[in-house]
N, C-alpha and C. Protein backbone atom coordinates (compact mmCIF):
# COMPACT_ATOMS: atom_id res chain seq x y z
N UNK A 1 68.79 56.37 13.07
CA UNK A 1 68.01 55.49 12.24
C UNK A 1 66.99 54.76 13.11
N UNK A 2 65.89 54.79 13.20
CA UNK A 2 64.67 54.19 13.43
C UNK A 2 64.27 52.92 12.94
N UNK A 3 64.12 51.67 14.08
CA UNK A 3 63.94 50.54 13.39
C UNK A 3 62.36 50.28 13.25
N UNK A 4 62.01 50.07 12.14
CA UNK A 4 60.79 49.54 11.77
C UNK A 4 60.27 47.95 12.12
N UNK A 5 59.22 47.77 12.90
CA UNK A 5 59.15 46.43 13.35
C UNK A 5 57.53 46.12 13.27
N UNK A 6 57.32 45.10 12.17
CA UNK A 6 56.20 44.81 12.01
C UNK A 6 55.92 43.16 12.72
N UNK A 7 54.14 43.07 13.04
CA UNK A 7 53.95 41.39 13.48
C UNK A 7 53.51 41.06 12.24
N UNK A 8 54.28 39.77 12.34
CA UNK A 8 53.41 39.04 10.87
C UNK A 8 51.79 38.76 11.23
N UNK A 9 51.45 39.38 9.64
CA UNK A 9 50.29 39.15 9.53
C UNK A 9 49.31 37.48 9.37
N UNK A 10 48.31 38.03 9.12
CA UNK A 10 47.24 36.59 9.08
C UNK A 10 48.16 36.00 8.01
N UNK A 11 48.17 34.38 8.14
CA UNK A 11 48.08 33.66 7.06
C UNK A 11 46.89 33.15 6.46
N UNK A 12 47.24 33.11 5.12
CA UNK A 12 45.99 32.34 4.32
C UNK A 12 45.57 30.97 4.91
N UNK A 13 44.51 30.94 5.25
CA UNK A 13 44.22 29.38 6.24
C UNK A 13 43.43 28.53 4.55
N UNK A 14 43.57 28.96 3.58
CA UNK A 14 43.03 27.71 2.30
C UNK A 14 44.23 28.41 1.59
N UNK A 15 44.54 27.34 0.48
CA UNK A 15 45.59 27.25 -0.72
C UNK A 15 45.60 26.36 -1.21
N UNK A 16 46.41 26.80 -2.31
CA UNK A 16 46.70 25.33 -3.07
C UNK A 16 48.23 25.58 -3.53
N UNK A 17 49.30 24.93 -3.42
CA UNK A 17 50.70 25.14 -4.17
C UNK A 17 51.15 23.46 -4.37
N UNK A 18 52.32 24.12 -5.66
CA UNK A 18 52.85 22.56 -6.23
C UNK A 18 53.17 21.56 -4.73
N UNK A 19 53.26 19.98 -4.93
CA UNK A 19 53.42 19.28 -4.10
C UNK A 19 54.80 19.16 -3.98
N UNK A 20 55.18 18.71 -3.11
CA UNK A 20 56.43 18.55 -2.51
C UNK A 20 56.58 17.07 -2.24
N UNK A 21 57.94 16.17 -2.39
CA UNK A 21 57.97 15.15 -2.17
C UNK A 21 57.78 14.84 -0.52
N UNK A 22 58.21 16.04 0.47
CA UNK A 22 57.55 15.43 1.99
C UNK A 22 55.75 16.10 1.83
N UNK A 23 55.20 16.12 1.21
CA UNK A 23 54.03 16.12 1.24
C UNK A 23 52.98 14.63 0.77
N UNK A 24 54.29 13.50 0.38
CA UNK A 24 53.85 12.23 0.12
C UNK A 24 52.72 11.72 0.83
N UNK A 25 53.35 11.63 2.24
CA UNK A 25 52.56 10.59 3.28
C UNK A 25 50.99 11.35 3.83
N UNK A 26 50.97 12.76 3.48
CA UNK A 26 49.64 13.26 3.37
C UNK A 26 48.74 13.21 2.17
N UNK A 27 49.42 13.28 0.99
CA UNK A 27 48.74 13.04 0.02
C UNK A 27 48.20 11.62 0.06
N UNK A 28 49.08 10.69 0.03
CA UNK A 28 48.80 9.38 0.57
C UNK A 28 47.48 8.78 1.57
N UNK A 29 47.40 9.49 2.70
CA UNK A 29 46.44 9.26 3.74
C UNK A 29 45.14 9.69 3.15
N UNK A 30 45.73 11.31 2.45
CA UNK A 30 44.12 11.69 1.68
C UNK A 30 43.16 10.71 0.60
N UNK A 31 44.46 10.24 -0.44
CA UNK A 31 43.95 9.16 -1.68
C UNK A 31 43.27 7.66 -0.80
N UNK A 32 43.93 7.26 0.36
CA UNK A 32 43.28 5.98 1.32
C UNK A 32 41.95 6.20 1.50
N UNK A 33 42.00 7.60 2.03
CA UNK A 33 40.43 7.63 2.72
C UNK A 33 39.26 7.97 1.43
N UNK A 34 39.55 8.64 0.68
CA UNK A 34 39.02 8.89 -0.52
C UNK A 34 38.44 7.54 -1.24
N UNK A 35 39.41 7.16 -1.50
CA UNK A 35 39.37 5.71 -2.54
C UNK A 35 38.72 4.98 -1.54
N UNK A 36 39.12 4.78 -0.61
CA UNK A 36 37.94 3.35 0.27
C UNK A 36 36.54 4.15 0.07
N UNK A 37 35.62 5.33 0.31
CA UNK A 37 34.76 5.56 0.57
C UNK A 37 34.14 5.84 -0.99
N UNK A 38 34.83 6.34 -2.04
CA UNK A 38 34.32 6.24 -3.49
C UNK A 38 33.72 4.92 -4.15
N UNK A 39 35.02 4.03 -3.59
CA UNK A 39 35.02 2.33 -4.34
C UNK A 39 34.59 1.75 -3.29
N UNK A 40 33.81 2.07 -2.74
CA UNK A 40 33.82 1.12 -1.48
C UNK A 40 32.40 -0.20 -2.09
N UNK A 41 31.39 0.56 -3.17
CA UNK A 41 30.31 -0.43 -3.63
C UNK A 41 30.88 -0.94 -4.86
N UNK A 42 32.40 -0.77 -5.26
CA UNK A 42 32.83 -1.03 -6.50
C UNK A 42 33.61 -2.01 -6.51
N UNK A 43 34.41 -2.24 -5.14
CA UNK A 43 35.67 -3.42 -5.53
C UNK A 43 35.12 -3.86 -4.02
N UNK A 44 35.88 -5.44 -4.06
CA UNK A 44 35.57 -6.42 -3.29
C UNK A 44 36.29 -5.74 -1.88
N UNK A 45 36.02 -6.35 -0.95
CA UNK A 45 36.64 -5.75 0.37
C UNK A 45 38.10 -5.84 0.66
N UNK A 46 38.93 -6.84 -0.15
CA UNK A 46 39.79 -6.97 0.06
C UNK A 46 40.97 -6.07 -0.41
N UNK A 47 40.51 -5.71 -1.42
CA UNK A 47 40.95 -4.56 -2.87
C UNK A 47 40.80 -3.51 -1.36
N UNK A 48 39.72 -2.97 -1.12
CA UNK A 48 39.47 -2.11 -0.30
C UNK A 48 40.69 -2.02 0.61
N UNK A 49 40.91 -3.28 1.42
CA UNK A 49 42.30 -3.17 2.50
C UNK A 49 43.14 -2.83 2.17
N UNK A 50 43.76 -2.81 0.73
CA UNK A 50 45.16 -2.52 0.29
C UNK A 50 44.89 -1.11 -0.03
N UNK A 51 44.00 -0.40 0.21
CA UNK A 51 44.35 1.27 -0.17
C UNK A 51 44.65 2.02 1.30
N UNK A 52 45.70 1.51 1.07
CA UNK A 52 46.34 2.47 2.63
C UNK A 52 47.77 3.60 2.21
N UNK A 53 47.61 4.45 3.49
CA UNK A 53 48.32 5.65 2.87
C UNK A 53 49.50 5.69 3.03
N UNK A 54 50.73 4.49 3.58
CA UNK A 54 51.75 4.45 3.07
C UNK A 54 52.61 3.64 2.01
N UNK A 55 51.29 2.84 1.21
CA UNK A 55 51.09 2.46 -0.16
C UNK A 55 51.62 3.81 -0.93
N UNK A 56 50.21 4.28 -1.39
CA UNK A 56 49.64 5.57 -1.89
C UNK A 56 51.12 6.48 -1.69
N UNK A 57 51.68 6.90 -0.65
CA UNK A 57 52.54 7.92 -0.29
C UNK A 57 54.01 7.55 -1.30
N UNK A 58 54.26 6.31 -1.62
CA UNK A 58 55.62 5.75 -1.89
C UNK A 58 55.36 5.80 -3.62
N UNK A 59 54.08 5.73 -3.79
CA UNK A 59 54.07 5.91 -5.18
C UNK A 59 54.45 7.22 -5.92
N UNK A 60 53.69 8.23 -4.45
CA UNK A 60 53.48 9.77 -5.12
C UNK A 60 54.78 10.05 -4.72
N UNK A 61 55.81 9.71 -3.75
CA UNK A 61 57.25 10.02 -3.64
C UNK A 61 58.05 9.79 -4.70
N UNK A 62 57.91 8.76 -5.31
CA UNK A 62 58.29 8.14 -6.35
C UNK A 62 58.07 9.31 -7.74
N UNK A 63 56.63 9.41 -8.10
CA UNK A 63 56.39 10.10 -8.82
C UNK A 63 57.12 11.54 -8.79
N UNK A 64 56.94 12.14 -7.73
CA UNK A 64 57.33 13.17 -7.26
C UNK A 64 58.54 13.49 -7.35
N UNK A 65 59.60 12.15 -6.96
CA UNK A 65 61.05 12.52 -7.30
C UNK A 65 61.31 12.55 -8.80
N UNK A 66 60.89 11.77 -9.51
CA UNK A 66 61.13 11.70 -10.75
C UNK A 66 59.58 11.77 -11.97
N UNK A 67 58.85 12.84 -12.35
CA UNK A 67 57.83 13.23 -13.15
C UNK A 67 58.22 12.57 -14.26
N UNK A 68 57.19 12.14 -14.91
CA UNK A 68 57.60 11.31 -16.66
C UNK A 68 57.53 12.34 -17.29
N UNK A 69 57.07 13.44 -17.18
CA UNK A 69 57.47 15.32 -18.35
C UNK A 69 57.66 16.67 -16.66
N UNK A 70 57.67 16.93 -17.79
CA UNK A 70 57.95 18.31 -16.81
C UNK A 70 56.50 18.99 -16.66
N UNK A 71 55.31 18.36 -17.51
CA UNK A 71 54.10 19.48 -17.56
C UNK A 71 53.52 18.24 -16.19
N UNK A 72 53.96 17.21 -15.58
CA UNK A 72 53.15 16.53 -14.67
C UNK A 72 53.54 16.85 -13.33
N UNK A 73 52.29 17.57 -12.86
CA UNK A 73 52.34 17.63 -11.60
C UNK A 73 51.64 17.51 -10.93
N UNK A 74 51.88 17.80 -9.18
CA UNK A 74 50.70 17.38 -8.19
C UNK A 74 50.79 18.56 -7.27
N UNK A 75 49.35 19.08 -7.48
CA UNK A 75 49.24 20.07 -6.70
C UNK A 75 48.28 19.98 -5.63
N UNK A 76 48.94 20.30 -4.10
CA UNK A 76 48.29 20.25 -2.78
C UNK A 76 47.31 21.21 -2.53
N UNK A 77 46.39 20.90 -2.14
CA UNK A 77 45.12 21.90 -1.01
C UNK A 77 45.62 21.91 0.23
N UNK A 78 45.78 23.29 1.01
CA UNK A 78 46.04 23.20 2.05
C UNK A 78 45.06 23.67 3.41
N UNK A 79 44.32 23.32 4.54
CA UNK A 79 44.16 24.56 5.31
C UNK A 79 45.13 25.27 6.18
N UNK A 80 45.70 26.01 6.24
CA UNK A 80 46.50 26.03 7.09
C UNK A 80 47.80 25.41 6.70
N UNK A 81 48.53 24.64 7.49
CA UNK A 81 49.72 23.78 6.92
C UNK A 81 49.45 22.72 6.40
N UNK A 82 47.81 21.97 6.69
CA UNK A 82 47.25 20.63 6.70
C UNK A 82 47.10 20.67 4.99
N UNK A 83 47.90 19.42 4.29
CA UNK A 83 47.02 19.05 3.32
C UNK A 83 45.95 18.18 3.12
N UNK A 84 45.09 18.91 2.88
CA UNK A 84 43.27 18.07 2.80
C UNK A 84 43.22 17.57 1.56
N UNK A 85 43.75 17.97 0.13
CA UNK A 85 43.55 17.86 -1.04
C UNK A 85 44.44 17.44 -1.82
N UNK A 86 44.27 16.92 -3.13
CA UNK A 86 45.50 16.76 -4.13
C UNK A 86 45.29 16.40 -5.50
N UNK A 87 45.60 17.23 -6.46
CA UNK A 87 45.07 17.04 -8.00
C UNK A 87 46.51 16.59 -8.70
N UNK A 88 46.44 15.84 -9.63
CA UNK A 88 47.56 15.26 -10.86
C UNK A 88 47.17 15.63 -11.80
N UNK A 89 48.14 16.17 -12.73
CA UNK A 89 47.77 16.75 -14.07
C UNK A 89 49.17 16.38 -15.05
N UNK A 90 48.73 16.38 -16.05
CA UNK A 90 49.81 16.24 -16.97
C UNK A 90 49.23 16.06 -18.50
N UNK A 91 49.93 15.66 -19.82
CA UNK A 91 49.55 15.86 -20.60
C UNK A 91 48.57 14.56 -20.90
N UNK A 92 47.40 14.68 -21.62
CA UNK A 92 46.31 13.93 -22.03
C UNK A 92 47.19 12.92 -22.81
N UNK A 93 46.65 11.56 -22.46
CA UNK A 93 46.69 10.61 -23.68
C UNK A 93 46.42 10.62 -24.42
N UNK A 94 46.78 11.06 -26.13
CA UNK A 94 45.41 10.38 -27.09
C UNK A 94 44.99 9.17 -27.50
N UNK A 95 43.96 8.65 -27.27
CA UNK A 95 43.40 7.34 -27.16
C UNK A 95 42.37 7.59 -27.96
N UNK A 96 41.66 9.14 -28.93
CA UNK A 96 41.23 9.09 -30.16
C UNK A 96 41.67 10.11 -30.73
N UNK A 97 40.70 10.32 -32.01
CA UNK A 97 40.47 11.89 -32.97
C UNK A 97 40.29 12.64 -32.39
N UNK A 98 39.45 12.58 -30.97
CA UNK A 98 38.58 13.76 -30.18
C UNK A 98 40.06 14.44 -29.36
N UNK A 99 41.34 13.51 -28.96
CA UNK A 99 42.10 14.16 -28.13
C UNK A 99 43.16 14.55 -29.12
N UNK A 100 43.76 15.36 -28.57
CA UNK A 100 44.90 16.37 -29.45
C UNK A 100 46.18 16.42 -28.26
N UNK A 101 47.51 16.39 -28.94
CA UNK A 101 48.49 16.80 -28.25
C UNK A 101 48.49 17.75 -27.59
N UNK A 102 47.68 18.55 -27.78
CA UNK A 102 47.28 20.17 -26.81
C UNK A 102 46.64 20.06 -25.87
N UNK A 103 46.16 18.75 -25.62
CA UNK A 103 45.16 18.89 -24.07
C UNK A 103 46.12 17.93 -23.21
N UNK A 104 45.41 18.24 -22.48
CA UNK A 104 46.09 18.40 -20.89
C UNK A 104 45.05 17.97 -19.50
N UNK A 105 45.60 16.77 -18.79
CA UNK A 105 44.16 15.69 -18.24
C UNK A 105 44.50 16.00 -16.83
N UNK A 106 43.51 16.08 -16.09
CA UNK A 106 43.46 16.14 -14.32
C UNK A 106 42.86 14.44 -14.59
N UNK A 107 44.07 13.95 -14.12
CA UNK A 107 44.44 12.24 -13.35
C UNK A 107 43.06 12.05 -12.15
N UNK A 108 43.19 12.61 -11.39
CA UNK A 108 43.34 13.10 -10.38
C UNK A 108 42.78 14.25 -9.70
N UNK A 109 41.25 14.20 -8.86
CA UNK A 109 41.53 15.78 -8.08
C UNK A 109 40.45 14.58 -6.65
N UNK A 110 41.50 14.85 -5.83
CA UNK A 110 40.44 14.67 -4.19
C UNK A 110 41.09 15.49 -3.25
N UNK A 111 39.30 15.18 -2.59
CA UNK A 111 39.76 16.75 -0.95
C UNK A 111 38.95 15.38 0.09
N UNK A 112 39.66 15.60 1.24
CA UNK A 112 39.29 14.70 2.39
C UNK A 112 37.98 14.66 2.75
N UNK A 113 37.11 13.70 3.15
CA UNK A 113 35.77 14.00 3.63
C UNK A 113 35.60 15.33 4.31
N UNK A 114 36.69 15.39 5.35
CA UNK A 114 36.68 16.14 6.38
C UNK A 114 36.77 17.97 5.66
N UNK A 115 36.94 18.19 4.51
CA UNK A 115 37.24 19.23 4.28
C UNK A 115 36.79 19.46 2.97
N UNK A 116 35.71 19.08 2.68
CA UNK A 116 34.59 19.60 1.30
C UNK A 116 33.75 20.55 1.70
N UNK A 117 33.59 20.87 0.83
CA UNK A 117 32.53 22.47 0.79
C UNK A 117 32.94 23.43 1.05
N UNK A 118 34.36 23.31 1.56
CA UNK A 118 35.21 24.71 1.84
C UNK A 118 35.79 25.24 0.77
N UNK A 119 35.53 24.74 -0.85
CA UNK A 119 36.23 25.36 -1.75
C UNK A 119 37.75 24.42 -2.60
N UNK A 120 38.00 23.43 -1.44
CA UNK A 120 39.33 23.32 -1.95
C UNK A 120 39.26 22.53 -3.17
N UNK A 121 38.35 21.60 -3.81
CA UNK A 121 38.15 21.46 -5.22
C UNK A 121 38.44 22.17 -6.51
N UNK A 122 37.44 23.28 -6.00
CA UNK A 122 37.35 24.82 -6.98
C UNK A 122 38.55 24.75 -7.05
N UNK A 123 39.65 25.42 -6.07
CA UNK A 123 40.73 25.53 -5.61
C UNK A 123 41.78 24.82 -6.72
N UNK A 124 41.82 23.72 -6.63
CA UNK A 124 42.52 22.81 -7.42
C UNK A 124 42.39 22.73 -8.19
N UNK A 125 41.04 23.04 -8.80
CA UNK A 125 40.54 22.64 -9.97
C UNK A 125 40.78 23.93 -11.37
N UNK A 126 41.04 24.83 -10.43
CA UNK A 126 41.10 26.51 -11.38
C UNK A 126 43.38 26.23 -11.13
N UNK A 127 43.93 25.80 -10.20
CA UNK A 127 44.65 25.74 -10.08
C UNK A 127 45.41 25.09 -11.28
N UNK A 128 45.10 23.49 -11.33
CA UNK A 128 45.07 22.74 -12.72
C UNK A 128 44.96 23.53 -13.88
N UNK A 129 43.34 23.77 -14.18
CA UNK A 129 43.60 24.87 -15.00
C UNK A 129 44.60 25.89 -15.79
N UNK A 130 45.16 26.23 -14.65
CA UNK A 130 45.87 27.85 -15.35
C UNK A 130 47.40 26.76 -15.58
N UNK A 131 48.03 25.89 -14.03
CA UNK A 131 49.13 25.48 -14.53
C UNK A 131 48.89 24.71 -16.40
N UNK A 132 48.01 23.94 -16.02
CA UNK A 132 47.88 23.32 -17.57
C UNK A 132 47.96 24.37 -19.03
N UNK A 133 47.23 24.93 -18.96
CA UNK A 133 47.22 26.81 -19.43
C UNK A 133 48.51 27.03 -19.80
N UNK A 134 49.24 27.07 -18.91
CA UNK A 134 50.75 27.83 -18.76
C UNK A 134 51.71 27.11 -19.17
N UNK A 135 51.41 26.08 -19.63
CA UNK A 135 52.25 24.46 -19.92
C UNK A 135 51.67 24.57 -21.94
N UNK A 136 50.54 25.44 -21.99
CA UNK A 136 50.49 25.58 -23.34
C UNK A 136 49.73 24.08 -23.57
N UNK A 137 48.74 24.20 -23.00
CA UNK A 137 47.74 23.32 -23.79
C UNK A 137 46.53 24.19 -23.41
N UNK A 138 45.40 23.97 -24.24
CA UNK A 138 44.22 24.41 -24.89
C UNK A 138 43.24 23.70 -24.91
N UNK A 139 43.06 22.67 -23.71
CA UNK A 139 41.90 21.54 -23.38
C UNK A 139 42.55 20.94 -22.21
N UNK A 140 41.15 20.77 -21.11
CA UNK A 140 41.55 19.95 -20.40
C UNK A 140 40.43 18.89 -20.44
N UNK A 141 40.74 17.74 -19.91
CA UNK A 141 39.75 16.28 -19.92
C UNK A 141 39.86 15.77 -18.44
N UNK A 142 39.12 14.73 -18.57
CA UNK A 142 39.03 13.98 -16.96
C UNK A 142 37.96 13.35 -17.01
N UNK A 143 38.26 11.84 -16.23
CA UNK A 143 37.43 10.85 -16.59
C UNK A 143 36.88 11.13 -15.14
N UNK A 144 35.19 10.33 -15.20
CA UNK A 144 34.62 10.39 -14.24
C UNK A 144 33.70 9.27 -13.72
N UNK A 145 33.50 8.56 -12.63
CA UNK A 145 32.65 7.28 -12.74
C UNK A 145 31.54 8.01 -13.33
N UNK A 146 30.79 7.24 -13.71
CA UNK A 146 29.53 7.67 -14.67
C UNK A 146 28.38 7.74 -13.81
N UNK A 147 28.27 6.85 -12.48
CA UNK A 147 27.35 7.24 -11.83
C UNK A 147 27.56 8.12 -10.44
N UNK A 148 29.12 8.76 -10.34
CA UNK A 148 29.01 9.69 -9.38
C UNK A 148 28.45 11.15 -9.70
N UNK A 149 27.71 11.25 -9.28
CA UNK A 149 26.35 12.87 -9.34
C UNK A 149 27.52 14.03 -8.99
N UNK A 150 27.69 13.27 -7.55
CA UNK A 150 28.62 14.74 -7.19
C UNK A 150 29.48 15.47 -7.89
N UNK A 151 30.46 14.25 -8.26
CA UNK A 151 31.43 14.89 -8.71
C UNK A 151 31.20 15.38 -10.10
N UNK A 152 29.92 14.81 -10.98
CA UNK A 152 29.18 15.21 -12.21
C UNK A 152 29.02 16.83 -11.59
N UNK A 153 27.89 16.89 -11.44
CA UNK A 153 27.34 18.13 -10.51
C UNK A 153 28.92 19.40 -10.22
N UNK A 154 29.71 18.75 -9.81
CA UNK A 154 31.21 19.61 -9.43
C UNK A 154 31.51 20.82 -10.85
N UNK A 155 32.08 19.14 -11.64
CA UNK A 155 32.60 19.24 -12.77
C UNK A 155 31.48 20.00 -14.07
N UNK A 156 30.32 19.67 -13.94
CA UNK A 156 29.55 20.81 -14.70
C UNK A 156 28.94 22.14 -14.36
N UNK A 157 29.54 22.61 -12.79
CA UNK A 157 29.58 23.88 -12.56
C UNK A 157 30.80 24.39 -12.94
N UNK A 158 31.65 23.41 -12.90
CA UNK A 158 33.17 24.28 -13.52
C UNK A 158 33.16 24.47 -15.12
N UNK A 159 32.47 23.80 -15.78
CA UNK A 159 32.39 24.25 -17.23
C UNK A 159 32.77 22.74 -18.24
N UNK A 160 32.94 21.57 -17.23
CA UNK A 160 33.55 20.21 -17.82
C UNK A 160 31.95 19.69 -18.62
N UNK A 161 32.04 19.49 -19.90
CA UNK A 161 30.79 18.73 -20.19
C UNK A 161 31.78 17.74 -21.07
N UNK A 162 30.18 16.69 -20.71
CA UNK A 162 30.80 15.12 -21.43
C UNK A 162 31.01 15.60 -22.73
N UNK A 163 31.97 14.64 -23.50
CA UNK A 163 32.39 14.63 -24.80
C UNK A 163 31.48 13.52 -25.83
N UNK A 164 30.88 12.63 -25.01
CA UNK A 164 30.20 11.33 -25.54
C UNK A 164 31.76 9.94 -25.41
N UNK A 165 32.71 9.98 -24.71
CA UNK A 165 33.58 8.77 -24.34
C UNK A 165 33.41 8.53 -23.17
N UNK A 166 33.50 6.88 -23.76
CA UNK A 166 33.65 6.30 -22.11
C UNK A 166 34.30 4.90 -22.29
N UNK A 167 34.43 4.36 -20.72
CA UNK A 167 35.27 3.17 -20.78
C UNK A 167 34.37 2.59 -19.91
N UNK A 168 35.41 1.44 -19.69
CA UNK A 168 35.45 0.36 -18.42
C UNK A 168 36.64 0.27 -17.77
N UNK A 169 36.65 0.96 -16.49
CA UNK A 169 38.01 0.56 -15.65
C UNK A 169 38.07 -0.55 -14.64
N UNK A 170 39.06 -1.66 -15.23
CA UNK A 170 39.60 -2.80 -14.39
C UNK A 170 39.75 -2.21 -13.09
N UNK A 171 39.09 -2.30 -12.08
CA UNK A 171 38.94 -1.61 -10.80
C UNK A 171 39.35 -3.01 -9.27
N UNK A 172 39.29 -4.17 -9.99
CA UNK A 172 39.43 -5.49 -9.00
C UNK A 172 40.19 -6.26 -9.44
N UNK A 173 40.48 -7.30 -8.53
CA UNK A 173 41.53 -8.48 -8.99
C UNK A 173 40.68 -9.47 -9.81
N UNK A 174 38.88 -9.58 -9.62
CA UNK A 174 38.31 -10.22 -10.56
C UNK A 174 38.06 -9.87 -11.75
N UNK A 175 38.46 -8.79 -12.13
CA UNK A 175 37.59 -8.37 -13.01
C UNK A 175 37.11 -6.83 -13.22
N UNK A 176 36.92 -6.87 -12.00
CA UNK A 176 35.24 -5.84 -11.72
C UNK A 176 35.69 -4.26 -12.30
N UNK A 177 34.80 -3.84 -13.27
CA UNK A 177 34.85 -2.90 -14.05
C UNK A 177 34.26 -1.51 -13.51
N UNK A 178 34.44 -0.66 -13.44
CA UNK A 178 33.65 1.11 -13.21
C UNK A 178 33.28 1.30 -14.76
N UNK A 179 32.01 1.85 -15.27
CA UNK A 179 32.08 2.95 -16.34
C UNK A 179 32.49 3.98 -15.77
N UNK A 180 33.40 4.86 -16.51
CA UNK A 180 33.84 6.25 -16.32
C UNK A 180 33.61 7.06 -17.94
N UNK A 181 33.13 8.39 -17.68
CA UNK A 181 32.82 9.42 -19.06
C UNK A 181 33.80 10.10 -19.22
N UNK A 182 34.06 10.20 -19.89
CA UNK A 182 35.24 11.79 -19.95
C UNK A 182 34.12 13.06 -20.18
N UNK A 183 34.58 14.06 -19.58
CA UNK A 183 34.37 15.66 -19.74
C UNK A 183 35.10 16.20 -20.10
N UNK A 184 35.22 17.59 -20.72
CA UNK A 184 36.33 18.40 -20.84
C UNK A 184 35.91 19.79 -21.23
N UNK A 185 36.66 20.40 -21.34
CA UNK A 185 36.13 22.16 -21.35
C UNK A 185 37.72 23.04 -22.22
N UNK A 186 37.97 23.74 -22.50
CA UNK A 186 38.81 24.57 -23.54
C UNK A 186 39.45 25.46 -22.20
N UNK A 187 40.82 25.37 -22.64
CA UNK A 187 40.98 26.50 -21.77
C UNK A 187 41.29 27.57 -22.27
C-alpha cells in the first residue's frame, strides 16, 4: 500500500464566516476605531473616549453567548486569520406599514480603516444577504447617516435604495442627534 502525502494548499487570505464568541475583543477593537473616526464630527469628545474595544468586545460576547432569535447574527471579515470586519443582522423592527415581518436589517456592517477597498464590505454585505435569505426573509433594510456619501455610494452599488424614512439618532449625552435614511433592496 502506497502512502499518499499531500502539502496543504494556499489558504483563502479574504472571508467572511459566522462570529465566534473569542472573536469578541477583535470585533470590539474594529467597532472603537470605526465609531471614533465616523462620529468623530458628531458627538462631543468625551462620548468619543468611551468607544474603546474592550467596552465594545463585552457587549458582542454577551450578545454572542446568548442571541435574542436564532436569525441574529454576527458575521466576521477575515484576512487571513485577522478580523478586519463585522456585520449584525437579524430580524427588522417594524416601526411602520413600509416594514413587514419578512425583512431582515444589517444593524451593523464595518471593515477597519486599514482594510477597505479590498472587498471585505461586498463580502459581508452579500454574506448578510444570503444568511438573511436563508432565515426566510424577503427584504433587507439598514439605516444610514444621511450625510455619509461613502457608505451611500457602497450601499447603492449593492442595490440598497432609500425608501423615503428617516430619523434622528440620540448619538450624545446632550442630546446630539445624527439623521440616518433607511435603504433597502428585496432579496
Amino acid at each position: 500500500m502506497t502512502t499518499h502525502h499531500h502539502e496543504p494548499g494556499p489558504l483563502a487570505d479574504a472571508s467572511v464566516r459566522t462570529g465566534r464568541v473569542s472573536d469578541a475583543p477583535a470585533v470590539g477593537l474594529v467597532q472603537a476605531t470605526v465609531w471614533r473616526d465616523a462620529f468623530a464630527d458628531a458627538v462631543p469628545p468625551e462620548v468619543l473616549e468611551t468607544f474603546e474595544g474592550p467596552a465594545f468586545a463585552s457587549v458582542w460576547r454577551r450578545s454572542l453567548q446568548d442571541p435574542p432569535t436564532p436569525l441574529h447574527r454576527l458575521l466576521v471579515a477575515c484576512a487571513g486569520p485577522q478580523v478586519v470586519g463585522f456585520a449584525a443582522i437579524g430580524p427588522a423592527e417594524v416601526t411602520d406599514e413600509s416594514v413587514t415581518a419578512t425583512d431582515g436589517e444589517l444593524f451593523v456592517l464595518a471593515v477597519h480603516p486599514d482594510a477597505r477597498r479590498d472587498g471585505h464590505g461586498s463580502r459581508l454585505l452579500n454574506a448578510a444577504a444570503d444568511t438573511l435569505r436563508a432565515g426566510d426573509r424577503s427584504g433587507l433594510l439598514t439605516w444610514l447617516p444621511a450625510g455619509d456619501e461613502d457608505s451611500r455610494a457602497f450601499t447603492d452599488a449593492a442595490g440598497l435604495a432609500p425608501d423615503g424614512a428617516w430619523r434622528e439618532r440620540v448619538v450624545g449625552p446632550g442630546g446630539e442627534t445624527v439623521r440616518e435614511i433607511r435603504v433597502r433592496a428585496d432579496l
